[in-house]
C-alpha atoms as a PDB file:
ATOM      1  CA  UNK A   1     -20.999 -21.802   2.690  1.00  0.00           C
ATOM      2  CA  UNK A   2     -17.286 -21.108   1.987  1.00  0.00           C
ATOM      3  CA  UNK A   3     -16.810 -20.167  -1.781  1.00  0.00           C
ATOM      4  CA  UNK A   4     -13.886 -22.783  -3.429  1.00  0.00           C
ATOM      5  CA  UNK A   5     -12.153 -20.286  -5.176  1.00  0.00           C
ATOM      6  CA  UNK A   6      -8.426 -21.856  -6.730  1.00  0.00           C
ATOM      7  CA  UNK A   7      -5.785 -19.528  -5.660  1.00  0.00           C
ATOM      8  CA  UNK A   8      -3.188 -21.139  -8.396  1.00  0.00           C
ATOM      9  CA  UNK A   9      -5.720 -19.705 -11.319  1.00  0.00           C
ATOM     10  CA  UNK A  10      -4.758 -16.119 -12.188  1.00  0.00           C
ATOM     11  CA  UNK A  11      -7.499 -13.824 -13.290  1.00  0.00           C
ATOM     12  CA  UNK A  12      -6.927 -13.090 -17.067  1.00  0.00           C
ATOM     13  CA  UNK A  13      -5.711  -9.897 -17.935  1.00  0.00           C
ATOM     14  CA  UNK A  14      -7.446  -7.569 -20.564  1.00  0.00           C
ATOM     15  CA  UNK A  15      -4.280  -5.511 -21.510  1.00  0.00           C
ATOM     16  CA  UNK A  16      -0.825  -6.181 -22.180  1.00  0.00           C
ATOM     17  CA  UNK A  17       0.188  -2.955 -19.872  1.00  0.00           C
ATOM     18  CA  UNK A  18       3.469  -2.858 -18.646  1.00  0.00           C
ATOM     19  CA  UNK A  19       3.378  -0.218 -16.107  1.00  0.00           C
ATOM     20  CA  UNK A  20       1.471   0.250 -13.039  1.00  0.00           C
ATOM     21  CA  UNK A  21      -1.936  -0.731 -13.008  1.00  0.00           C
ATOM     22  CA  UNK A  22      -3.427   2.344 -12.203  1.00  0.00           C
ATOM     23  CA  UNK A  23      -1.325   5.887 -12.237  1.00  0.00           C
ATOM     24  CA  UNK A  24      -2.900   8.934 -11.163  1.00  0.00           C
ATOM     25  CA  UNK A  25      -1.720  12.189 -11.128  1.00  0.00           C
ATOM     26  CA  UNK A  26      -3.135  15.694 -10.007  1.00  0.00           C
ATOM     27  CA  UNK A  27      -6.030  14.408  -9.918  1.00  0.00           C
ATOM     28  CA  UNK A  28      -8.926  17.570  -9.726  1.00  0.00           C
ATOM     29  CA  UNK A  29     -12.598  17.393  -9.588  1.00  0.00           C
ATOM     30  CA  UNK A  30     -14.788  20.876  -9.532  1.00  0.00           C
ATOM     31  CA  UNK A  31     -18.560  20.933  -8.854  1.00  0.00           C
ATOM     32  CA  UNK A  32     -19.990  24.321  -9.378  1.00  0.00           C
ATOM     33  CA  UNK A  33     -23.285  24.822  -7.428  1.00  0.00           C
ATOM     34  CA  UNK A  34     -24.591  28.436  -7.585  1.00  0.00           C
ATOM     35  CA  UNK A  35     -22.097  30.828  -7.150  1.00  0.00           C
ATOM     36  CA  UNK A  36     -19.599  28.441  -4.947  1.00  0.00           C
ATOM     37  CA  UNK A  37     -17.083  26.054  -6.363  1.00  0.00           C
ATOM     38  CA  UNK A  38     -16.334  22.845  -4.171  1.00  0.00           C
ATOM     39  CA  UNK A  39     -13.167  20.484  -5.414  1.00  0.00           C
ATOM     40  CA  UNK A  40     -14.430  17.326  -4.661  1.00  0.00           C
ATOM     41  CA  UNK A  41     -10.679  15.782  -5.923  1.00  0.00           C
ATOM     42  CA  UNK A  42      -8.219  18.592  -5.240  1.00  0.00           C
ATOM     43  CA  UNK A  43      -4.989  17.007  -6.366  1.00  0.00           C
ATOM     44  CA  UNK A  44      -4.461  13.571  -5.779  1.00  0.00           C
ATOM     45  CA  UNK A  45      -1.663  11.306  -7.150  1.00  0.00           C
ATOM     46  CA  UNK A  46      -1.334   7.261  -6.490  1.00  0.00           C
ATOM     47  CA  UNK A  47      -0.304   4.710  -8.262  1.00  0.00           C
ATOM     48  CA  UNK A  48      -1.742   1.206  -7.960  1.00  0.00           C
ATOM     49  CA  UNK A  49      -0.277  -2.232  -8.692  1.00  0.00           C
ATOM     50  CA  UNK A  50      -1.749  -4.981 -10.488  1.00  0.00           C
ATOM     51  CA  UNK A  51      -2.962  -7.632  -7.884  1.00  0.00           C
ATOM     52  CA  UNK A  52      -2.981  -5.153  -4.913  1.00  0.00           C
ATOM     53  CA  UNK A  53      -6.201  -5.493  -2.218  1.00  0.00           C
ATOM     54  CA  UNK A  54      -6.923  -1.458  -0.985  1.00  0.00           C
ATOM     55  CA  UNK A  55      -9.303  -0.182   0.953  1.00  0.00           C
ATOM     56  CA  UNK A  56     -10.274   3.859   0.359  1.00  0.00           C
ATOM     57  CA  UNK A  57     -11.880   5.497   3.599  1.00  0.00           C
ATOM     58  CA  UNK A  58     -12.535   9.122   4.273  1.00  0.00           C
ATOM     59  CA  UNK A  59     -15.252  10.836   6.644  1.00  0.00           C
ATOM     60  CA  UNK A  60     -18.820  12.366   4.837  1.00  0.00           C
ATOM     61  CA  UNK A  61     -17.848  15.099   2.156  1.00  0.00           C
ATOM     62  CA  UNK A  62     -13.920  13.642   1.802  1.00  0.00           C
ATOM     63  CA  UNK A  63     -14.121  13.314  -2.101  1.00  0.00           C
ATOM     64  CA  UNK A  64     -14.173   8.902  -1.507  1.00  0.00           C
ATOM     65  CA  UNK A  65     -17.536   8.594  -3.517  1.00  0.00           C
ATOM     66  CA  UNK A  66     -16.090  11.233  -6.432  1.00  0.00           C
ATOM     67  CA  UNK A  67     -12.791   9.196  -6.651  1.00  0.00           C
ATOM     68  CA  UNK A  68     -14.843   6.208  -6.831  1.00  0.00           C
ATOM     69  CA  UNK A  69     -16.630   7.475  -9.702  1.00  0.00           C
ATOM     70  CA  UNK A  70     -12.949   7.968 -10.952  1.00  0.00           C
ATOM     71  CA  UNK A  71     -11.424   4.982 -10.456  1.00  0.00           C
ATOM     72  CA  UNK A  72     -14.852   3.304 -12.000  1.00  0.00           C
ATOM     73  CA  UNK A  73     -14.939   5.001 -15.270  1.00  0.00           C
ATOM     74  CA  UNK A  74     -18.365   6.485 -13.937  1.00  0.00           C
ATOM     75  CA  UNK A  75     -16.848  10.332 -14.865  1.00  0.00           C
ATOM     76  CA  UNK A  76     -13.973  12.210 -15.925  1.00  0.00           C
ATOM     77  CA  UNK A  77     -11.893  14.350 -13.573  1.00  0.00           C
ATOM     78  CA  UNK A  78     -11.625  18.434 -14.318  1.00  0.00           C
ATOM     79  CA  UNK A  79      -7.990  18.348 -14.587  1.00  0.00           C
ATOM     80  CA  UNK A  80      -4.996  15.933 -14.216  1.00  0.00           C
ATOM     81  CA  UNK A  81      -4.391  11.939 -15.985  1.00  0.00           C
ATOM     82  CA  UNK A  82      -5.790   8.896 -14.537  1.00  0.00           C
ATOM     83  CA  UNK A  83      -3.791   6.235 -16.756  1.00  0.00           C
ATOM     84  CA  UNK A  84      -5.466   2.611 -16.598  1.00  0.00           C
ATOM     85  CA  UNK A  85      -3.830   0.055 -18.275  1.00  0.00           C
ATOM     86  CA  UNK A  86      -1.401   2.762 -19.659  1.00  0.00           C
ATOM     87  CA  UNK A  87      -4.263   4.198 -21.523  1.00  0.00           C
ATOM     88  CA  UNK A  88      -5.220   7.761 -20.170  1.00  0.00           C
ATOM     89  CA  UNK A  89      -8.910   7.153 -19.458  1.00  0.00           C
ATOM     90  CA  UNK A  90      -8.875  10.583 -18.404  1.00  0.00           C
ATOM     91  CA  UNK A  91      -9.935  11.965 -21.886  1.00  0.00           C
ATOM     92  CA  UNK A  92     -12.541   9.631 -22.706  1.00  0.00           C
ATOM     93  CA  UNK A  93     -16.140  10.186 -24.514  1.00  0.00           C
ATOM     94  CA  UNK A  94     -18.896   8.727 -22.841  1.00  0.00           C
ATOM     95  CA  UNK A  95     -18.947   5.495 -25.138  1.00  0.00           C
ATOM     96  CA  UNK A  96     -15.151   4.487 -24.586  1.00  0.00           C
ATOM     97  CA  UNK A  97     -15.596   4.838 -20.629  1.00  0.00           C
ATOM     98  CA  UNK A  98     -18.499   2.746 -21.456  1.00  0.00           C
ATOM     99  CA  UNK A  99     -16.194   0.200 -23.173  1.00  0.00           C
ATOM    100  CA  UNK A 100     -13.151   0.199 -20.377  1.00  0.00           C
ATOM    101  CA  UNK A 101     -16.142  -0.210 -17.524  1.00  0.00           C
ATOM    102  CA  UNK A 102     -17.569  -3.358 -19.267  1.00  0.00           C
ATOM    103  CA  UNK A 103     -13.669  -4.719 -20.210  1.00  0.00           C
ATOM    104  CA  UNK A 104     -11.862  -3.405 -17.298  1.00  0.00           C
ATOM    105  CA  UNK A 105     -13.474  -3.144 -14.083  1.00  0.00           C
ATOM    106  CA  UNK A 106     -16.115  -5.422 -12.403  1.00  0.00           C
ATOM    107  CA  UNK A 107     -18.604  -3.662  -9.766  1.00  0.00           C
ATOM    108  CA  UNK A 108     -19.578  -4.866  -6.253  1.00  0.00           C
ATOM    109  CA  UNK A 109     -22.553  -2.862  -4.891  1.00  0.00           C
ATOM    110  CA  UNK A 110     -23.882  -2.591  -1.684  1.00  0.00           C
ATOM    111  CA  UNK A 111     -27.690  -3.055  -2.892  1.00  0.00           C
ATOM    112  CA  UNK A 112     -26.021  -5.865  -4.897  1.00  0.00           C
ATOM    113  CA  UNK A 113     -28.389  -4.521  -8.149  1.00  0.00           C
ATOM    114  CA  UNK A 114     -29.418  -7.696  -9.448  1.00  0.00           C
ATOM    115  CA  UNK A 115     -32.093  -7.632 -11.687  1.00  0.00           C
ATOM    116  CA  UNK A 116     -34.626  -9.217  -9.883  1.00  0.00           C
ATOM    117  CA  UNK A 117     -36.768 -11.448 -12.606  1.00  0.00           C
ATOM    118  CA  UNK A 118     -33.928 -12.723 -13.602  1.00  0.00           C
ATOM    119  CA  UNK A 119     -32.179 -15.861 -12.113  1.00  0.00           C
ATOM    120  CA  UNK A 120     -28.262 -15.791 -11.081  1.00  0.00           C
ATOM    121  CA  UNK A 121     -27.423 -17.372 -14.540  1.00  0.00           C
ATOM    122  CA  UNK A 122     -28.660 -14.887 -16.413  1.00  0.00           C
ATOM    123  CA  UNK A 123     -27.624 -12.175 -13.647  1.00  0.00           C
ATOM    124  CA  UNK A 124     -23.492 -12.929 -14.452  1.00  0.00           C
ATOM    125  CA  UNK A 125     -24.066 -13.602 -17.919  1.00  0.00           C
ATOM    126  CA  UNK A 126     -25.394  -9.069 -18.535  1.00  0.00           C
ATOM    127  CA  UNK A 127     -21.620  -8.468 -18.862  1.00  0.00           C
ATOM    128  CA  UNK A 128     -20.795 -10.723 -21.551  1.00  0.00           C
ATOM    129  CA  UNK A 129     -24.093 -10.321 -23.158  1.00  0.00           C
ATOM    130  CA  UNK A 130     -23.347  -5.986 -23.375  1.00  0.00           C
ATOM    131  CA  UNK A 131     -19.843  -7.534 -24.391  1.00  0.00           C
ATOM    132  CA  UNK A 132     -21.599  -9.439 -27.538  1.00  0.00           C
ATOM    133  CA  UNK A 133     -20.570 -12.990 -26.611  1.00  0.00           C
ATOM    134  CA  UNK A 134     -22.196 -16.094 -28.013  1.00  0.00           C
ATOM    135  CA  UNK A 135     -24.359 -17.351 -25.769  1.00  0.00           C
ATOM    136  CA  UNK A 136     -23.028 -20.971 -25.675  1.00  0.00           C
ATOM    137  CA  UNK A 137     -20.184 -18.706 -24.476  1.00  0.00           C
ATOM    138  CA  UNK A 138     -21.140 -16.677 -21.665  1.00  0.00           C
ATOM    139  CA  UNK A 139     -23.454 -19.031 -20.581  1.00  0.00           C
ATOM    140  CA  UNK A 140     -20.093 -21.574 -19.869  1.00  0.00           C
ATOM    141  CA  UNK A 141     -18.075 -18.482 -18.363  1.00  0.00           C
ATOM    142  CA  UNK A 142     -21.115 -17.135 -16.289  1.00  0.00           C
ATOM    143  CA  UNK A 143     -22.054 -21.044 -14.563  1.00  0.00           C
ATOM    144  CA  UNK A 144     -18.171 -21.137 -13.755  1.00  0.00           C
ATOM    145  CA  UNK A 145     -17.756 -17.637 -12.380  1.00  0.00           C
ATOM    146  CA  UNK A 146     -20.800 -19.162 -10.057  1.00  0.00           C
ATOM    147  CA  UNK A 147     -19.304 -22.402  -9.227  1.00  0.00           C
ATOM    148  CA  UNK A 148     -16.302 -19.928  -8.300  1.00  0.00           C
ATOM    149  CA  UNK A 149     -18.278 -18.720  -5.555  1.00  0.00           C
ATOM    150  CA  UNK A 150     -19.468 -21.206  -4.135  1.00  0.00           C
ATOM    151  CA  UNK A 151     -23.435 -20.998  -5.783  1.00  0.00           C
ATOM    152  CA  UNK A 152     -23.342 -23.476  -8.023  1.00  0.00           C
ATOM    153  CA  UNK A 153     -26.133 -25.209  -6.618  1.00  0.00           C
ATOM    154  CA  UNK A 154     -28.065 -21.570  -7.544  1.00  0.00           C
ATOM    155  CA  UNK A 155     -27.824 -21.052 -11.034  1.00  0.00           C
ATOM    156  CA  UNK A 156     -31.566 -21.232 -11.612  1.00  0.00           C
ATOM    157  CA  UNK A 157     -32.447 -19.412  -8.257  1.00  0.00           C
ATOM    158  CA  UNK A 158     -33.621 -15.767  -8.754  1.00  0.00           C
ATOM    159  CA  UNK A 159     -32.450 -13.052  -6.424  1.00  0.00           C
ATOM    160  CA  UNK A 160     -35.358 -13.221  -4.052  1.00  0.00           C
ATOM    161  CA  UNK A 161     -35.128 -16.454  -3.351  1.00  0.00           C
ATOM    162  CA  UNK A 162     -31.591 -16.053  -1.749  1.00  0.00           C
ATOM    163  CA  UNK A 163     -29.389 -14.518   1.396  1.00  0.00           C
ATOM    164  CA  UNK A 164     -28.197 -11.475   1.659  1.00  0.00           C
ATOM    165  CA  UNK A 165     -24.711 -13.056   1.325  1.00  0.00           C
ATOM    166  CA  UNK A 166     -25.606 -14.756  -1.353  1.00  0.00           C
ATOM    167  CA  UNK A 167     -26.953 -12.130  -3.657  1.00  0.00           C
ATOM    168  CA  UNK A 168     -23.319 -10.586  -2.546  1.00  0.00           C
ATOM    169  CA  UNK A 169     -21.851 -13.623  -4.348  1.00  0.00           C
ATOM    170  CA  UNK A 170     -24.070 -13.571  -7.301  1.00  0.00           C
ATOM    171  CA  UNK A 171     -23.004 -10.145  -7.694  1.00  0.00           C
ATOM    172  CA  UNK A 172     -18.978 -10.850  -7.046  1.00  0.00           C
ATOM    173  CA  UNK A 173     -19.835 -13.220 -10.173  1.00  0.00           C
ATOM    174  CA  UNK A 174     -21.077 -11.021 -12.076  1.00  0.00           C
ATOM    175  CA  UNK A 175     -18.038  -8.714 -11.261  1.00  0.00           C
ATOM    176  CA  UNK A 176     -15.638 -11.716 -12.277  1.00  0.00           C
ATOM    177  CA  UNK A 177     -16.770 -12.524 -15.389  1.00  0.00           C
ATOM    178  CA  UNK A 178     -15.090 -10.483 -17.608  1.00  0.00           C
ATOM    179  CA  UNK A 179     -11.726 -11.446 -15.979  1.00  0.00           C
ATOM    180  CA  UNK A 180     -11.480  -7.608 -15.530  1.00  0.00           C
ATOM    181  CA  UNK A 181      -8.184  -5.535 -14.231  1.00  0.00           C
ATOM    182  CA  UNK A 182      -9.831  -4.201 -11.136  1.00  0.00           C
ATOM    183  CA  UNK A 183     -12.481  -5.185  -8.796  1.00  0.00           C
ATOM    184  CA  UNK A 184     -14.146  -2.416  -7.382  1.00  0.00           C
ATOM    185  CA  UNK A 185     -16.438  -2.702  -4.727  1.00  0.00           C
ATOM    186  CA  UNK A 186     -18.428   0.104  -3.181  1.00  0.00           C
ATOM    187  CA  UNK A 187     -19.452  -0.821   0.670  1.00  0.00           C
ATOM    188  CA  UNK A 188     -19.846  -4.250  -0.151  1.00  0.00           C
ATOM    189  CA  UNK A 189     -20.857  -5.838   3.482  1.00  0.00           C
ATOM    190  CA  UNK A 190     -22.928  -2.809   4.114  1.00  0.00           C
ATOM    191  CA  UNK A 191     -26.575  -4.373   3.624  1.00  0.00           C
ATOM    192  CA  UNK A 192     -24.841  -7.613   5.744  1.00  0.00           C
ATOM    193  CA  UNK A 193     -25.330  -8.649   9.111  1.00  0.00           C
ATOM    194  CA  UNK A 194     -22.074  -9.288  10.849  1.00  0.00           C
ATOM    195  CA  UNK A 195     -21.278 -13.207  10.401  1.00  0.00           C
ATOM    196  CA  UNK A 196     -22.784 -12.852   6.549  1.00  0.00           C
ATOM    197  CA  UNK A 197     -20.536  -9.753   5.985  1.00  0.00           C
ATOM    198  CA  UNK A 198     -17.366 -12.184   7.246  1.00  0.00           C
ATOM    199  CA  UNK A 199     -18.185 -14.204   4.792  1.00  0.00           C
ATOM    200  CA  UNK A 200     -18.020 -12.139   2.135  1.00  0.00           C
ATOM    201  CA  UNK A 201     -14.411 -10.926   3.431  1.00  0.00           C
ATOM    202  CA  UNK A 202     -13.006 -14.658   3.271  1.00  0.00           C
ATOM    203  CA  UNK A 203     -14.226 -14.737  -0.446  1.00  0.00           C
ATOM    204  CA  UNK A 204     -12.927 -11.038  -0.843  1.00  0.00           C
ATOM    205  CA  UNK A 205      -9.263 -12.617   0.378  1.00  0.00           C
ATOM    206  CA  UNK A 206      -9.490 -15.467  -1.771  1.00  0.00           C
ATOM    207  CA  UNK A 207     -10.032 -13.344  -4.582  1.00  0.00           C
ATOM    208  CA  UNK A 208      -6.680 -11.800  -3.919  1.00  0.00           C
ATOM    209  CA  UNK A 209      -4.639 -14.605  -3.160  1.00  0.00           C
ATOM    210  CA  UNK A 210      -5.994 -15.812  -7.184  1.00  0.00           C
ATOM    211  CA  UNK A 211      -4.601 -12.742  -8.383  1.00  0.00           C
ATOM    212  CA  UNK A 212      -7.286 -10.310  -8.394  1.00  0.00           C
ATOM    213  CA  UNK A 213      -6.987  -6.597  -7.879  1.00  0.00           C
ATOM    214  CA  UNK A 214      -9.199  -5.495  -5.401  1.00  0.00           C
ATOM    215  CA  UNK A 215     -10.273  -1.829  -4.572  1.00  0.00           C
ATOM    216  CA  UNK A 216     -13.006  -1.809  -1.790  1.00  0.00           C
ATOM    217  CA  UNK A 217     -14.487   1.566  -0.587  1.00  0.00           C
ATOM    218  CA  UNK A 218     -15.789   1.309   2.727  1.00  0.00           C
ATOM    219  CA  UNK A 219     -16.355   3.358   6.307  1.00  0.00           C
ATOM    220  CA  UNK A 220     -15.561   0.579   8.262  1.00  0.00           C
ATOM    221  CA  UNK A 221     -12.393   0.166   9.985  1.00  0.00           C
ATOM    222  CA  UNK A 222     -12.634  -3.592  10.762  1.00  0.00           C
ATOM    223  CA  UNK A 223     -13.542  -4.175   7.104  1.00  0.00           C
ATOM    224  CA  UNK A 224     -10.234  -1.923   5.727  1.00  0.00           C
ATOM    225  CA  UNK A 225      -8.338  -4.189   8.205  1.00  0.00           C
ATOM    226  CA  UNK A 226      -8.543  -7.143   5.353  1.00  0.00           C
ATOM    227  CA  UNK A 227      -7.045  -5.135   2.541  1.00  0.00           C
ATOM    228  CA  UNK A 228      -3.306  -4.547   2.576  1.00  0.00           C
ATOM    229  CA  UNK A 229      -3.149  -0.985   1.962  1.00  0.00           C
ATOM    230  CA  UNK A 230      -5.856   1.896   3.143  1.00  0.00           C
ATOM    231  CA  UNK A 231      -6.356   4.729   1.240  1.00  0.00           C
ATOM    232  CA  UNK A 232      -7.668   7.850   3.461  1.00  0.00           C
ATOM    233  CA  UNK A 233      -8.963  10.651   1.818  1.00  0.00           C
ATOM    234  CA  UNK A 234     -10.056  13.979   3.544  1.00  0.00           C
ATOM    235  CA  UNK A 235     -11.160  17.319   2.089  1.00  0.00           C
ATOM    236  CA  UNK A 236     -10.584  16.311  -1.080  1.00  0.00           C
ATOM    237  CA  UNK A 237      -6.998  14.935  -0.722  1.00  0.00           C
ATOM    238  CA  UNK A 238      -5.164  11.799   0.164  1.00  0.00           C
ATOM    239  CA  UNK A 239      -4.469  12.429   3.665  1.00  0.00           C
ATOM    240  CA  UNK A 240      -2.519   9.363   4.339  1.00  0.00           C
ATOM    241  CA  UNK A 241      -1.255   6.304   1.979  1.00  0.00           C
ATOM    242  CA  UNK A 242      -0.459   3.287   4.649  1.00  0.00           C
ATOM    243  CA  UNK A 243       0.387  -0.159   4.431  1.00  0.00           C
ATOM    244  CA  UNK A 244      -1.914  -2.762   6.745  1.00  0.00           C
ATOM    245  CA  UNK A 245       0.545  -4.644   9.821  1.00  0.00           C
ATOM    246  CA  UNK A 246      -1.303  -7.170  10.549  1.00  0.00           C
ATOM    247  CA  UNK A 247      -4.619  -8.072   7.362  1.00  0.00           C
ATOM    248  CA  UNK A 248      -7.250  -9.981   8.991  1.00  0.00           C
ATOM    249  CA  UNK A 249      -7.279 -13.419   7.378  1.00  0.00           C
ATOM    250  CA  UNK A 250      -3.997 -12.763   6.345  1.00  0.00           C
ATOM    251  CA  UNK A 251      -2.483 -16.021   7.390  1.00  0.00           C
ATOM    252  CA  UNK A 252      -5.820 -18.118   7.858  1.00  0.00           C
ATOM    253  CA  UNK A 253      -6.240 -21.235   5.704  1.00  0.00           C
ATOM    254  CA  UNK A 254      -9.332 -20.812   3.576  1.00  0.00           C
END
């Protein structure tokens, strides 16, 4: 099923930023484990526009699942800024990351994490429920971000009694909800067979051409080929910064 996402509705934004989207700079992350120190992050800088589609890549023990973390709000780098919004996240408590992740940033798993007693309804609507919206509310915003998707048929379905692609979609819902700055989605076609992963892609590009800012983490060269710029970290650092020739679906009517 081919979501019917409307590329002429622009997500809403949940700052009135005026700078980049996302500005990093030196960014440093230290692990100490026994007597050896290991810099996860060793100095990165980057600075990401609002409604860009990247893809981050880097080989086993390059630093992409610490700068994740990063970029998600999930932790706090050792040294240097990471400015979201124009607010330095950086020097956040535990509670105010816990506020930007729920405002800011919507998260695409690769085990989906859906709670699975649940049905898809309910599923979107944990956002805006942590967020402490009526429930006439979210309930409104949650069957729309479904409809979105292409699911509305599935409201009242619960996890198990769906795809694999489609517990992908109930889960790009959920990440839509909150109309949030960034979308950030952690191997997202990695539980996926081939044709179901495609599938999720064509949504993915949809998403951008509405506006959306999409960060996708991923090992997969075929899958980085949708995104418009690819991130490559190694050791620790951002080994190269390059713009995509050619993005797959690029020019494909959807």
């Amino acid at each position: 099923m081919t979501a019917s996402v409307d590329p002429t509705t622009a997500p809403a934004s949940a700052s009135t930023a005026t700078g980049p989207l996302i500005q990093i700079a030196g960014l440093k992350k230290r692990y100490v484990m026994g007597s050896e120190e290991v810099w996860a992050l060793d100095g990165i800088d980057l600075t990401i526009e609002e409604g860009e589609y990247v893809a981050i890549m880097g080989p086993s023990g390059s630093g992409k699942s610490t700068f994740m973390n990063m970029l998600g709000c999930l932790d706090t780098p050792t040294s240097g800024t990471y400015l979201l919004n124009d607010s330095d996240v950086s020097t956040y408590s535990d509670d105010e990351l816990a506020e930007i992740r729920n405002r800011e940033i919507g998260f695409i798993f690769q085990t989906f994490n859906l709670l699975p007693r649940v049905d898809c309804l309910r599923n979107v609507e944990l956002p805006l429920i942590y967020a402490g919206m009526k429930q006439s509310e979210r309930r409104e915003r949650a069957a729309e971000a479904l409809r979105k998707v292409g699911l509305g048929d599935r409201m009242d379905h619960k996890p198990n009694e769906l795809s694999g692609g489609q517990r992908q979609r109930v889960a790009t819902a959920r990440a839509l909800v909150n109309t949030p700055s960034i979308i950030l989605a952690d191997e997202p076609t990695g539980n996926l067979d081939t044709e179901t992963g495609n599938e999720i892609m064509r949504l993915f590009e949809q998403l951008h051409r509405q506006g959306n800012t999409l960060l996708v983490v991923t090992h997969e060269e075929d899958i980085a080929q949708h995104a418009r710029r690819i991130l490559r970290l190694r050791d620790g650092k951002l080994e190269h910064d390059t713009l995509v020739e050619h993005p797959t679906l690029e020019h494909e009517t959807l």
